[in-house]
N, C-alpha and C. Protein backbone atom coordinates (compact mmCIF):
# COMPACT_ATOMS: atom_id res chain seq x y z
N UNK A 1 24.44 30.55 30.91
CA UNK A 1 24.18 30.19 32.29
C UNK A 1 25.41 30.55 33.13
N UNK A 2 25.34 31.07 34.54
CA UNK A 2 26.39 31.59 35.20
C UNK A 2 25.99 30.69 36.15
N UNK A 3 26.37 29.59 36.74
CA UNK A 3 27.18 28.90 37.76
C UNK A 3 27.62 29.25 38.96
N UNK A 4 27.18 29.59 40.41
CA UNK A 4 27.50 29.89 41.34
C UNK A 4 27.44 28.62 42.40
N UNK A 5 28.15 28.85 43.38
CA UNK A 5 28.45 27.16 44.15
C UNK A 5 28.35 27.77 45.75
N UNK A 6 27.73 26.84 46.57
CA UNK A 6 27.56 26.89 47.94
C UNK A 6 28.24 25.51 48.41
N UNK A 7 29.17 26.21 49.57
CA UNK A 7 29.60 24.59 50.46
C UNK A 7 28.60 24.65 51.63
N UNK A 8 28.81 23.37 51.63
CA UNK A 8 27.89 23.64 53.22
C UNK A 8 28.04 22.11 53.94
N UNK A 9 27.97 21.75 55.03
CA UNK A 9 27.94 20.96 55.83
C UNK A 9 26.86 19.90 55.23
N UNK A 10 27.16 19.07 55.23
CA UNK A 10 25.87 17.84 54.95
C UNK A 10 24.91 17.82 55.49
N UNK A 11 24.91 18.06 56.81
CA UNK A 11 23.87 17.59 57.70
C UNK A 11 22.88 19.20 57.53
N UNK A 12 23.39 20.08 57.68
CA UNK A 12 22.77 21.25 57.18
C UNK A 12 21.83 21.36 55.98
N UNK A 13 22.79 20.94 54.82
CA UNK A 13 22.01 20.89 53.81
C UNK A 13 20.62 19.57 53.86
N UNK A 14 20.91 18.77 54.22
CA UNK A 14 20.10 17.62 54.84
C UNK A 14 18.65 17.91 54.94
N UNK A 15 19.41 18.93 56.18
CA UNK A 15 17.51 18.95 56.83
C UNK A 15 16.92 20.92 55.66
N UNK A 16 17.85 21.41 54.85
CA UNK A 16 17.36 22.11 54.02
C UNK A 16 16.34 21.23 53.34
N UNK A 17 16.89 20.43 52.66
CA UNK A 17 16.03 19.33 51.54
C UNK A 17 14.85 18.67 52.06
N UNK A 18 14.98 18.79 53.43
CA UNK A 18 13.59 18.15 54.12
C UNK A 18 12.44 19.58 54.12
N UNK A 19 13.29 20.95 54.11
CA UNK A 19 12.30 21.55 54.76
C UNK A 19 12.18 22.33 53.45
N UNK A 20 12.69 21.59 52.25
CA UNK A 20 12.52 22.62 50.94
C UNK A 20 13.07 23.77 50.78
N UNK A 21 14.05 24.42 51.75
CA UNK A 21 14.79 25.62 51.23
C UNK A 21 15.54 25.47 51.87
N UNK A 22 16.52 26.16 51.50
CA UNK A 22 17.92 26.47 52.69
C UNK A 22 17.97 27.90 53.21
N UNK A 23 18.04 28.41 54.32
CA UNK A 23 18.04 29.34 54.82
C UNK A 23 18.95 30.22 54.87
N UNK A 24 20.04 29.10 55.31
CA UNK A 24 21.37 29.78 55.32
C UNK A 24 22.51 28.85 56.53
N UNK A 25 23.58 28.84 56.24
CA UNK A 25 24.64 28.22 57.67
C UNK A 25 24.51 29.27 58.70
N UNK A 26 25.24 29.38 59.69
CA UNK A 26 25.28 30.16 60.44
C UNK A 26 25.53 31.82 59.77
N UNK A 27 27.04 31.69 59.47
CA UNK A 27 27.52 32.91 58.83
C UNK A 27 26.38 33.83 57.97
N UNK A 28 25.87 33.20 56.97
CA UNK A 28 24.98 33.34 56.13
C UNK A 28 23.89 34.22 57.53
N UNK A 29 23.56 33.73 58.08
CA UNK A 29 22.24 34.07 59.24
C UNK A 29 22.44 35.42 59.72
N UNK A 30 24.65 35.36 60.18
CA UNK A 30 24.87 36.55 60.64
C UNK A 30 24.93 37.48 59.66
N UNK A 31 24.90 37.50 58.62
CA UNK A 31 25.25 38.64 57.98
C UNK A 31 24.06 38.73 56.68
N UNK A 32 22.80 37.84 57.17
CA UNK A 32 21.92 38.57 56.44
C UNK A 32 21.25 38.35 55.22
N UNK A 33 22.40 37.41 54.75
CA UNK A 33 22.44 36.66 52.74
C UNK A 33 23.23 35.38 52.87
N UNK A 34 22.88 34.72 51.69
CA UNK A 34 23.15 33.53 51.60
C UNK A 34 24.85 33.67 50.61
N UNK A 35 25.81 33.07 51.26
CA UNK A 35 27.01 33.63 50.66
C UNK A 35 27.47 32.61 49.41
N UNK A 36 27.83 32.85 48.23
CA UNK A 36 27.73 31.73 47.47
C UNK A 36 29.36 32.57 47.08
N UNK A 37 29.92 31.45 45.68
CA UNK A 37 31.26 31.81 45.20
C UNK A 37 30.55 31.49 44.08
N UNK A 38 31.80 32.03 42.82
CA UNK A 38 31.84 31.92 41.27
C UNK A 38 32.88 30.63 41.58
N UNK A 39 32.73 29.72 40.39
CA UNK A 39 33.67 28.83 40.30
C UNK A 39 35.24 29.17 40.32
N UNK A 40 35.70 30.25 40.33
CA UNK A 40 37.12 30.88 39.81
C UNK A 40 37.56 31.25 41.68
N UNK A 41 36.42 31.35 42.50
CA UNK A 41 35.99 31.92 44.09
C UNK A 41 36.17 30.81 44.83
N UNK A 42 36.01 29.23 44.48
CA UNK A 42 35.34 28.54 45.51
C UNK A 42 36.01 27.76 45.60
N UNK A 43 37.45 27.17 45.55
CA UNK A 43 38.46 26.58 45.86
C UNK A 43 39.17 27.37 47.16
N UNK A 44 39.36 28.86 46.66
CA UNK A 44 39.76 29.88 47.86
C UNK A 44 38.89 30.33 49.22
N UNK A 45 37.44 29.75 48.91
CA UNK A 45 36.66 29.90 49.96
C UNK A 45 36.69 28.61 50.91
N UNK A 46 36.77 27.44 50.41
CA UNK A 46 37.14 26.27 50.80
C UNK A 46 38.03 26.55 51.41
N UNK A 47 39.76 26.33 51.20
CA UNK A 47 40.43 26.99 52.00
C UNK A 47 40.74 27.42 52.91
N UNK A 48 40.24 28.59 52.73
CA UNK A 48 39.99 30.00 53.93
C UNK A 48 38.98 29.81 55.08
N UNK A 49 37.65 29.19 54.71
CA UNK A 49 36.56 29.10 55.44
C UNK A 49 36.24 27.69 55.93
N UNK A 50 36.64 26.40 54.78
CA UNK A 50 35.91 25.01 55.48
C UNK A 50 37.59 23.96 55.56
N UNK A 51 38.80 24.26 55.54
CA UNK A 51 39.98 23.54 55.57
C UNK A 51 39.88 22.49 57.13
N UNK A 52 39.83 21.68 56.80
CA UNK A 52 39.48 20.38 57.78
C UNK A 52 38.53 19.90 58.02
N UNK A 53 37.27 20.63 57.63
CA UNK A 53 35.82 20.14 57.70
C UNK A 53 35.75 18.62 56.89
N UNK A 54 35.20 18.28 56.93
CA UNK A 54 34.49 16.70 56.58
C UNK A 54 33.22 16.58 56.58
N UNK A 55 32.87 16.25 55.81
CA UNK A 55 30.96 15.51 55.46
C UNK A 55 30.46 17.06 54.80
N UNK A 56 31.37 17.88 53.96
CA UNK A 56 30.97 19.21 53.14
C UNK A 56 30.23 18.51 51.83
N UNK A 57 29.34 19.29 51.32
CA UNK A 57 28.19 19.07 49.94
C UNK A 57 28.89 20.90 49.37
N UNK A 58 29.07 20.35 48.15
CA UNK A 58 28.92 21.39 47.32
C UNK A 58 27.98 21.47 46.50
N UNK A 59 26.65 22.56 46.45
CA UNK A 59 25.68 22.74 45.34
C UNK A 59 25.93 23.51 44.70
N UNK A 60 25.18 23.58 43.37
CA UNK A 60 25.47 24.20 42.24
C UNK A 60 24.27 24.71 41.69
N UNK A 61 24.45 25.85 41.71
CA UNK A 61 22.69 26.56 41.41
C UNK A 61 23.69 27.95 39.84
N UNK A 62 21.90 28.00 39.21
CA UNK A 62 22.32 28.90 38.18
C UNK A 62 21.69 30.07 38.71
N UNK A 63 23.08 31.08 38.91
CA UNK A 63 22.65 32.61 38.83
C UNK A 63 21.61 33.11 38.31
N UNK A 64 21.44 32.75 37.40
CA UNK A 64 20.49 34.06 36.66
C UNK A 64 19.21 33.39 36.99
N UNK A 65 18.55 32.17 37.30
CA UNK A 65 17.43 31.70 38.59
C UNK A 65 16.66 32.33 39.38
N UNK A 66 18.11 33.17 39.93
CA UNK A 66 17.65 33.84 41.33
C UNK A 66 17.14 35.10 41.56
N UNK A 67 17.20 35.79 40.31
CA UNK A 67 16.50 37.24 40.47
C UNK A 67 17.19 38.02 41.07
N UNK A 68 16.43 39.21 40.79
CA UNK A 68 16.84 40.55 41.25
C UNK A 68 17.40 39.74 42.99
N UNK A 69 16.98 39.45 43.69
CA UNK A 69 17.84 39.09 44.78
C UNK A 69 19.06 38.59 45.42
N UNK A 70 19.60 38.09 43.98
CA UNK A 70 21.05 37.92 43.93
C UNK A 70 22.03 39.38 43.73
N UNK A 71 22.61 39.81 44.38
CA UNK A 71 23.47 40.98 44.76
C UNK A 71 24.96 40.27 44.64
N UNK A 72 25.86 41.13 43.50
CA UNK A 72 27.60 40.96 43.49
C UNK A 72 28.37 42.06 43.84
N UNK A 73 28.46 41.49 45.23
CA UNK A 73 29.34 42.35 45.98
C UNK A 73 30.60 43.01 45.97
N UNK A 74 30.90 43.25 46.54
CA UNK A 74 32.68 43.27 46.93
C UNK A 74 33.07 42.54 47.90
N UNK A 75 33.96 41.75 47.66
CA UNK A 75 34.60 41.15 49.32
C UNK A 75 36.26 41.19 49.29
N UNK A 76 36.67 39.92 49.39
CA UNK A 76 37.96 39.89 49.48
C UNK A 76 38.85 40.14 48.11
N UNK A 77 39.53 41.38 48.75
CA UNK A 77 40.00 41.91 47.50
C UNK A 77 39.57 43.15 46.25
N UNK A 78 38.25 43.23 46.92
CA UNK A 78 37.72 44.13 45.63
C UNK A 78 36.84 43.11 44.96
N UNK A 79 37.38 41.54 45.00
CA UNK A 79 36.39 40.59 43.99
C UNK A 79 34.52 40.49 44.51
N UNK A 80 33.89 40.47 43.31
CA UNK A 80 32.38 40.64 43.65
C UNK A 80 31.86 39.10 44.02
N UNK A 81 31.68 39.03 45.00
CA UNK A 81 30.90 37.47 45.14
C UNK A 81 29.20 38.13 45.31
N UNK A 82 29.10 36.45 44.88
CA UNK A 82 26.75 36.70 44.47
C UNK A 82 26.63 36.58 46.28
N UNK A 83 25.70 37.11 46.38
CA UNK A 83 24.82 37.21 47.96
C UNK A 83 23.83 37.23 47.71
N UNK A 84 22.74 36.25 47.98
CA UNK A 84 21.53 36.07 48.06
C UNK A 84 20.63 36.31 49.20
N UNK A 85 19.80 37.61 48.87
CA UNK A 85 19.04 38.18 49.91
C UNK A 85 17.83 37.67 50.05
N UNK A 86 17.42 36.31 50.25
CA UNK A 86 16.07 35.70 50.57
C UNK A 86 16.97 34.27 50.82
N UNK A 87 16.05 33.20 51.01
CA UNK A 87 16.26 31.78 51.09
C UNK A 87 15.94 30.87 49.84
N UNK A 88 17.14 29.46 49.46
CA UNK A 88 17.16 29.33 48.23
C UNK A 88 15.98 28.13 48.11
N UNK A 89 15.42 28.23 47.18
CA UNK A 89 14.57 27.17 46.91
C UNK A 89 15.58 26.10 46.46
N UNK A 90 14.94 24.88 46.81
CA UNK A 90 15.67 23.39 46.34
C UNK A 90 15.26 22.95 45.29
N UNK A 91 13.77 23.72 44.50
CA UNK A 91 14.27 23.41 43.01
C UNK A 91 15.05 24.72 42.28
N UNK A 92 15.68 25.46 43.16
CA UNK A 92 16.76 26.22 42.28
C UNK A 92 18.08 25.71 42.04
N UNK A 93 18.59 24.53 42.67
CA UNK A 93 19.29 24.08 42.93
C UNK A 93 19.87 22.73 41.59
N UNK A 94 20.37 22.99 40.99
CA UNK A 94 20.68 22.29 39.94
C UNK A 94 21.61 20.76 40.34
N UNK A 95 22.07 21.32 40.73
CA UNK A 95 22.91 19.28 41.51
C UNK A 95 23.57 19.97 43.30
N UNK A 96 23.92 18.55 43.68
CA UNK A 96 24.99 18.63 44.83
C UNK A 96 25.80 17.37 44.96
N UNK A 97 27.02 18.03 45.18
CA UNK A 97 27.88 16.88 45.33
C UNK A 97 28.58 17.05 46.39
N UNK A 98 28.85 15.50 46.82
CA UNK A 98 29.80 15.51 48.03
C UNK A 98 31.01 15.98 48.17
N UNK A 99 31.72 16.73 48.95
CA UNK A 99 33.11 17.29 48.71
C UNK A 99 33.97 16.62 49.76
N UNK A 100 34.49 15.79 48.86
CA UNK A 100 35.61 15.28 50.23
C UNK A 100 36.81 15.84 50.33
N UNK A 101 37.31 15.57 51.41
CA UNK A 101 38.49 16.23 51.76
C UNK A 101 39.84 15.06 51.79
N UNK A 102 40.71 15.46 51.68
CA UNK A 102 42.20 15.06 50.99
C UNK A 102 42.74 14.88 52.50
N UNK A 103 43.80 14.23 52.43
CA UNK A 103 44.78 13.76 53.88
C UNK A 103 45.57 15.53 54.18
N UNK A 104 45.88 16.49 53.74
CA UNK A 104 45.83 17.76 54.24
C UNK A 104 44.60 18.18 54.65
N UNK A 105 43.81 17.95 54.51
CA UNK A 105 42.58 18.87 55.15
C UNK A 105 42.22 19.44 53.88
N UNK A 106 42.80 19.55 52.75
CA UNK A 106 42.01 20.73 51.55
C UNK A 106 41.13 19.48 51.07
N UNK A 107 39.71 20.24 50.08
CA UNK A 107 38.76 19.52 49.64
C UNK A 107 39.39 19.24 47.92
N UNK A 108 38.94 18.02 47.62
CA UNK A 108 39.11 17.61 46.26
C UNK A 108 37.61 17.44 45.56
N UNK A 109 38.28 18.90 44.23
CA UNK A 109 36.93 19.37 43.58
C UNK A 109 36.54 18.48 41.93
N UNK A 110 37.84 17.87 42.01
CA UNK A 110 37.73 17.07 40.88
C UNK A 110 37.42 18.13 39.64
N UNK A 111 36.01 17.46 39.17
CA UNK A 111 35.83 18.57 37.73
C UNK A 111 34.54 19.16 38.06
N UNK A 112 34.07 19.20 39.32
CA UNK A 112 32.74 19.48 39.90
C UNK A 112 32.41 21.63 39.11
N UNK A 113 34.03 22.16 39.08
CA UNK A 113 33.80 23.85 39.30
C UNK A 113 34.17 23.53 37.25
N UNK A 114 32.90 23.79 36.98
CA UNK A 114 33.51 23.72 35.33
C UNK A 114 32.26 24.53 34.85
């Protein structure tokens, strides 16, 4: 099983679970695919992309689930992150957990990326 992880805003993911899929955050919308990280990816995407956010959910879906529609790209660096070219079903979705954030602003992942 390969392990790929989405952050996302709570309230976002929220009304995903009401409407049975997630579509995508904004970013995701602009560019087309649903942007996910490898566990080794998603401390540095945190970081870079959600550093001060509050009320973040991290889900945890299995790659190989998603079909031919999962695409590993290139991004930062040359490294391949998964991009998902459709919208994710919520029973693809194996858990979610809350990601809180630490008195710096970084999120504490505990043992959630394993």
């Amino acid at each position: 099983m390969t392990l790929i992880y989405k952050i996302a805003p709570k309230s976002l993911w929220d009304e995903a679970v009401a409407q049975g899929a997630f579509t995508g955050a904004p970013v995701d919308l602009a560019d087309g695919y649903i942007h996910f990280s490898t566990a080794e990816q998603t401390r540095e995407t945190a970081a870079k992309y959600f550093v001060g956010q509050n009320d973040l959910v991290l889900a945890v879906i299995d790659a190989e689930r998603l079909g031919d529609k999962l695409k590993w790209e290139p991004s930062r660096g040359g490294a391949l992150f998964p991009h998902l070219y459709r919208t994710l079903a919520m029973d693809e979705v194996l858990s979610v957990h809350p990601l809180p954030m630490k008195s710096d602003g970084m999120h504490e992942f505990g043992d959630l990326l394993t």
